[in-house]
C-alpha atoms as a PDB file:
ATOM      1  CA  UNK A   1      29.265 -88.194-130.910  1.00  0.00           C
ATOM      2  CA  UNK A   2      27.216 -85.000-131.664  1.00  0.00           C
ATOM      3  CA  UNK A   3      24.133 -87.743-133.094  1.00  0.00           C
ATOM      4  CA  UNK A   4      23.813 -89.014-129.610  1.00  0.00           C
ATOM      5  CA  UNK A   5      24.104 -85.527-127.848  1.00  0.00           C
ATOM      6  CA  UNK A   6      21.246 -84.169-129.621  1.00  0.00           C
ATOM      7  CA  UNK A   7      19.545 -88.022-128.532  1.00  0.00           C
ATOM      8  CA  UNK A   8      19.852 -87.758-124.940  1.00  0.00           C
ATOM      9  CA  UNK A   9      18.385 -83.854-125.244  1.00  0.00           C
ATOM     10  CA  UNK A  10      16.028 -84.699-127.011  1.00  0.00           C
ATOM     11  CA  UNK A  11      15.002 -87.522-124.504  1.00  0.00           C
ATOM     12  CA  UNK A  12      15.388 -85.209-121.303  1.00  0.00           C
ATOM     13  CA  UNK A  13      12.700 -82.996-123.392  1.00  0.00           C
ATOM     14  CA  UNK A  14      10.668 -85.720-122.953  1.00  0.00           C
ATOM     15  CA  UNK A  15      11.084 -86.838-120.061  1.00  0.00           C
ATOM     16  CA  UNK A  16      10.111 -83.818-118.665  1.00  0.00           C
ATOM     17  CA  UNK A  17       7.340 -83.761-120.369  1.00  0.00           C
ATOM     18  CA  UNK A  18       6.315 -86.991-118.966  1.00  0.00           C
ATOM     19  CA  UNK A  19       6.639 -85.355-115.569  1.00  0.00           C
ATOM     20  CA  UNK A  20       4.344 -82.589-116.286  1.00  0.00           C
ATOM     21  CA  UNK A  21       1.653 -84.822-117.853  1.00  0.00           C
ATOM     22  CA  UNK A  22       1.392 -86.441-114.197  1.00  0.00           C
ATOM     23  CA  UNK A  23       0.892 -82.750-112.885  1.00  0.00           C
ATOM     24  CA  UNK A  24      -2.533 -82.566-110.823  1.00  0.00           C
ATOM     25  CA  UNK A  25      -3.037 -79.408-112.649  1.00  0.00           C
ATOM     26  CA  UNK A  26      -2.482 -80.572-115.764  1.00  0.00           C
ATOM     27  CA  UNK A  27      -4.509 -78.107-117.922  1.00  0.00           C
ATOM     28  CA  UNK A  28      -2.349 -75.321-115.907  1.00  0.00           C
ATOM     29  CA  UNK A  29       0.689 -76.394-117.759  1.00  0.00           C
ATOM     30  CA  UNK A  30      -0.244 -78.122-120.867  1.00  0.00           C
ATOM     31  CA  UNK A  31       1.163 -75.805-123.518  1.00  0.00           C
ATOM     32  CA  UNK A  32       4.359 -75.974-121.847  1.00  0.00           C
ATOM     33  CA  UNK A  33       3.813 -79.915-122.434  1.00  0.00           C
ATOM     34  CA  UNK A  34       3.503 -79.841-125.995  1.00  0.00           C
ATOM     35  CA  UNK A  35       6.380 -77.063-125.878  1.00  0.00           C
ATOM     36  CA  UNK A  36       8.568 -79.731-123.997  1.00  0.00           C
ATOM     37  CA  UNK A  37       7.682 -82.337-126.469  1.00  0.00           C
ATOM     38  CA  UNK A  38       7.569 -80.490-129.623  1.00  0.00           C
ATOM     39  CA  UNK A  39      11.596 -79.825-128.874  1.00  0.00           C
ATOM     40  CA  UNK A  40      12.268 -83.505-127.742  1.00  0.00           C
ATOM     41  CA  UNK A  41      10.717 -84.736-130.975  1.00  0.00           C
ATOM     42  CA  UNK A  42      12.893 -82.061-133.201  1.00  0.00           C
ATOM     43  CA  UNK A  43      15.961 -83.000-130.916  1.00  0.00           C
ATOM     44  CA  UNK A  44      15.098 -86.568-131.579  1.00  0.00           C
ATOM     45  CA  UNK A  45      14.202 -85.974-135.320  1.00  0.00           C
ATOM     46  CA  UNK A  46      17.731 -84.215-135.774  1.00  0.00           C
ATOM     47  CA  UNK A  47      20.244 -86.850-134.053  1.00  0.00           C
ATOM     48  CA  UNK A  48      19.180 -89.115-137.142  1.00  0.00           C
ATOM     49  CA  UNK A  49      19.984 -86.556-139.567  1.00  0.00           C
ATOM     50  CA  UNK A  50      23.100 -86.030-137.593  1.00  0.00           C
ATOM     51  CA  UNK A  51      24.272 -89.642-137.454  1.00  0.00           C
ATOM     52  CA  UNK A  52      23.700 -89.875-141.305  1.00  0.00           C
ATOM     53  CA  UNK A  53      26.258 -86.706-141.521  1.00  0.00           C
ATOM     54  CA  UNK A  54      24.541 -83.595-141.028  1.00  0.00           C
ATOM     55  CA  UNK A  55      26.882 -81.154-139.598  1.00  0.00           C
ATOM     56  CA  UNK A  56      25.428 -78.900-137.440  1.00  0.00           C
ATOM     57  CA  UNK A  57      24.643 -76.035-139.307  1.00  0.00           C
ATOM     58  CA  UNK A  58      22.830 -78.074-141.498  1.00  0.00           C
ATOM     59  CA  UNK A  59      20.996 -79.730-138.475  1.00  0.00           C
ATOM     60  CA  UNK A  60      20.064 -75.468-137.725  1.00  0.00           C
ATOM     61  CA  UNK A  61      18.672 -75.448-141.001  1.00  0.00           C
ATOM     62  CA  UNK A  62      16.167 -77.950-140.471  1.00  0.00           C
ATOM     63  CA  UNK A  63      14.884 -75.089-137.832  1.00  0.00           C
ATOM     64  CA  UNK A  64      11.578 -75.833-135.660  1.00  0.00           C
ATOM     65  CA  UNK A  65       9.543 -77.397-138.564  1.00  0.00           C
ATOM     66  CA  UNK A  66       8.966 -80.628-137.691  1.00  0.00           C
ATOM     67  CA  UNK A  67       7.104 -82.179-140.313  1.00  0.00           C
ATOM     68  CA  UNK A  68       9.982 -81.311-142.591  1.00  0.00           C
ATOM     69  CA  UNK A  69      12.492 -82.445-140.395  1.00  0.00           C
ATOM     70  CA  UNK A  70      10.146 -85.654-140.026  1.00  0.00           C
ATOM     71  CA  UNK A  71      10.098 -86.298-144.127  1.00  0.00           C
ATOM     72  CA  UNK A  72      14.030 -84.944-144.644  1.00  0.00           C
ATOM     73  CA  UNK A  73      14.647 -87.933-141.590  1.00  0.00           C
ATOM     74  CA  UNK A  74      12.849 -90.163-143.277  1.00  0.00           C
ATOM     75  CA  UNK A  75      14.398 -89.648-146.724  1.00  0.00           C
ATOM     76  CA  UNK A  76      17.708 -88.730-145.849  1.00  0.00           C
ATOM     77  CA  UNK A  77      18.091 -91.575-143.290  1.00  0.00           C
ATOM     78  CA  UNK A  78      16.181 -94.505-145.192  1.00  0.00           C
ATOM     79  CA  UNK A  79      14.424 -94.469-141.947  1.00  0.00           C
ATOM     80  CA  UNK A  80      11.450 -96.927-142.022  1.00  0.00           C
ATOM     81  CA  UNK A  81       9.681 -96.604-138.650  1.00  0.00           C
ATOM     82  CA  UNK A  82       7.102 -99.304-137.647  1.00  0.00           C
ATOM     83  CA  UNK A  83       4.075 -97.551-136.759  1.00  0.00           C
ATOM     84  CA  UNK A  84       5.648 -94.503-138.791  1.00  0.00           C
ATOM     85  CA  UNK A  85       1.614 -93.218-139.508  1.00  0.00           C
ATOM     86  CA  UNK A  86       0.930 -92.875-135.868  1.00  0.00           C
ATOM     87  CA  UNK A  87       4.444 -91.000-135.067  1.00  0.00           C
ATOM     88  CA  UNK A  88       3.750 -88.908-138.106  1.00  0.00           C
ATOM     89  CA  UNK A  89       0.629 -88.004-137.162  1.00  0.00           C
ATOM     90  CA  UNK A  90       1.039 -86.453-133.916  1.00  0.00           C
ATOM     91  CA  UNK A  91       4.659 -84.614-135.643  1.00  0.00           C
ATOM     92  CA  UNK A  92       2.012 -83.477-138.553  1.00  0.00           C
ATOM     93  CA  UNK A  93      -0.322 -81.865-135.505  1.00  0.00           C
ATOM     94  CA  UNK A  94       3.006 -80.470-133.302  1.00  0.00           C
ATOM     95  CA  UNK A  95       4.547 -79.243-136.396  1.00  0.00           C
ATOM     96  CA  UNK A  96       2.724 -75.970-137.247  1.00  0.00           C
ATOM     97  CA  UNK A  97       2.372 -74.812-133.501  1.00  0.00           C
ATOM     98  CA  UNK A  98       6.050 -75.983-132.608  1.00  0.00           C
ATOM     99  CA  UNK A  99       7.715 -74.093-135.854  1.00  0.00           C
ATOM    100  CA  UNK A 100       5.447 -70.360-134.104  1.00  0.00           C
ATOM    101  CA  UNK A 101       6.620 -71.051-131.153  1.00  0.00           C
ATOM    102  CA  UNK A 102       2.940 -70.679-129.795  1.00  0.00           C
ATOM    103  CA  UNK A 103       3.764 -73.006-127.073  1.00  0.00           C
ATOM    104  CA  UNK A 104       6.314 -70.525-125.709  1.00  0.00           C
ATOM    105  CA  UNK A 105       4.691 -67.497-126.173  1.00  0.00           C
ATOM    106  CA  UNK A 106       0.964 -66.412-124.632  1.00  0.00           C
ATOM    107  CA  UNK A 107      -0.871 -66.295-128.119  1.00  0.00           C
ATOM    108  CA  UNK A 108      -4.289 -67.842-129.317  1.00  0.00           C
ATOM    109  CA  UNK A 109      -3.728 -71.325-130.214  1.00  0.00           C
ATOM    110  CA  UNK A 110      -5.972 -72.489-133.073  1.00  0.00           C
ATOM    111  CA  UNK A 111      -4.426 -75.663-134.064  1.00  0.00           C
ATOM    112  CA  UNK A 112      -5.590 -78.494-133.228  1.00  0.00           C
ATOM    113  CA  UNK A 113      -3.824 -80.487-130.571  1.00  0.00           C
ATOM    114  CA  UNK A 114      -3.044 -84.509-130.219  1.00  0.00           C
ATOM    115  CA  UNK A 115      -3.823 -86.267-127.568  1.00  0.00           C
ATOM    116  CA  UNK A 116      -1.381 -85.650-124.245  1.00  0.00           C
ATOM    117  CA  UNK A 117      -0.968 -89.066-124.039  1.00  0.00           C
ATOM    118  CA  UNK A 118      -1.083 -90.157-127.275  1.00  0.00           C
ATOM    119  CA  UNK A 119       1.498 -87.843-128.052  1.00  0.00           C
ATOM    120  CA  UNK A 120       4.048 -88.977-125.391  1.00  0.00           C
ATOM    121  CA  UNK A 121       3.365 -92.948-126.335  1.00  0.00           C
ATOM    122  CA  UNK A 122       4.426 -91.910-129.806  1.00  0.00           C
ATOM    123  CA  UNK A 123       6.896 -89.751-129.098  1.00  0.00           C
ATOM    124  CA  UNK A 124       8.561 -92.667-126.562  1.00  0.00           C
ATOM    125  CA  UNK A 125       7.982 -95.154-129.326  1.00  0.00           C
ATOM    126  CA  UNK A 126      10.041 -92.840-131.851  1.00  0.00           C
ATOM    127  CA  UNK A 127      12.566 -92.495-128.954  1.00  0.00           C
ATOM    128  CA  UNK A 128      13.108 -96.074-128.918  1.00  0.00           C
ATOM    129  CA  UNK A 129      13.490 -97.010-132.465  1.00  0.00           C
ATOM    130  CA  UNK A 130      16.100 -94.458-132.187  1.00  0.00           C
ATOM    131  CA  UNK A 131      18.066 -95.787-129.198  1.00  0.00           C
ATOM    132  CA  UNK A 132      17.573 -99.293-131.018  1.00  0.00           C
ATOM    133  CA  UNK A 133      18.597 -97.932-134.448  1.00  0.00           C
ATOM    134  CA  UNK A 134      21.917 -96.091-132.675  1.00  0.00           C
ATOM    135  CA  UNK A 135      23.094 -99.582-130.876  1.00  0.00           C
END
């Protein structure tokens, strides 16, 4: 089922960003970090638009903006997630970033970042109302 392809993506995204949070250098390799978990979050974000229906040019459409794919989720999907404010807060920080690809490309980075850690507890928190959600 394409909905839980895109899932377990979107969850080796962040897994591996989990593994380079515990890096001793962390600060050597944190934009790939939120680069890692900027795509697990859109992966994530577009397995419930894809269990709803989406095909998969549709799912394309949604691109690398993930505030929009956050608010098209949430409408599309009727998808009511507990603690949505925190989740949505560190998409509304990744989004802007994610959607230049500054995390992939050496470039000046003027948005303000979340938390590391606070971003992977909410992205693991969305990642398991997902998992729950799919049964």
């Amino acid at each position: 089922m394409r909905a839980a392809r895109y899932l377990r993506l979107g969850e080796a995204y962040i897994s591996a960003a989990r593994g380079v949070l515990a890096a001793p250098d962390f600060e050597q390799v944190r934009l790939p970090f939120y680069g890692l978990l900027g795509h697990g979050m859109e992966l994530a974000l577009k397995s419930v638009a894809a269990r709803t229906g989406w095909d998969d040019e549709r799912l394309m459409w949604l691109g690398h903006d993930l505030d929009w794919a956050w608010r098209v989720t949430l409408s599309d999907a009727g998808f009511e997630v507990h603690g949505a404010r925190a989740v949505g807060g560190v998409i509304r920080q990744l989004s802007r970033p994610h959607h230049a690809q500054a995390f992939r490309y050496p470039a000046l980075l003027t948005w303000p970042l979340p938390d590391p850690r606070c971003a992977l507890a909410a992205a693991e928190a969305y990642l398991t109302l997902v998992r729950d959600r799919h049964g």
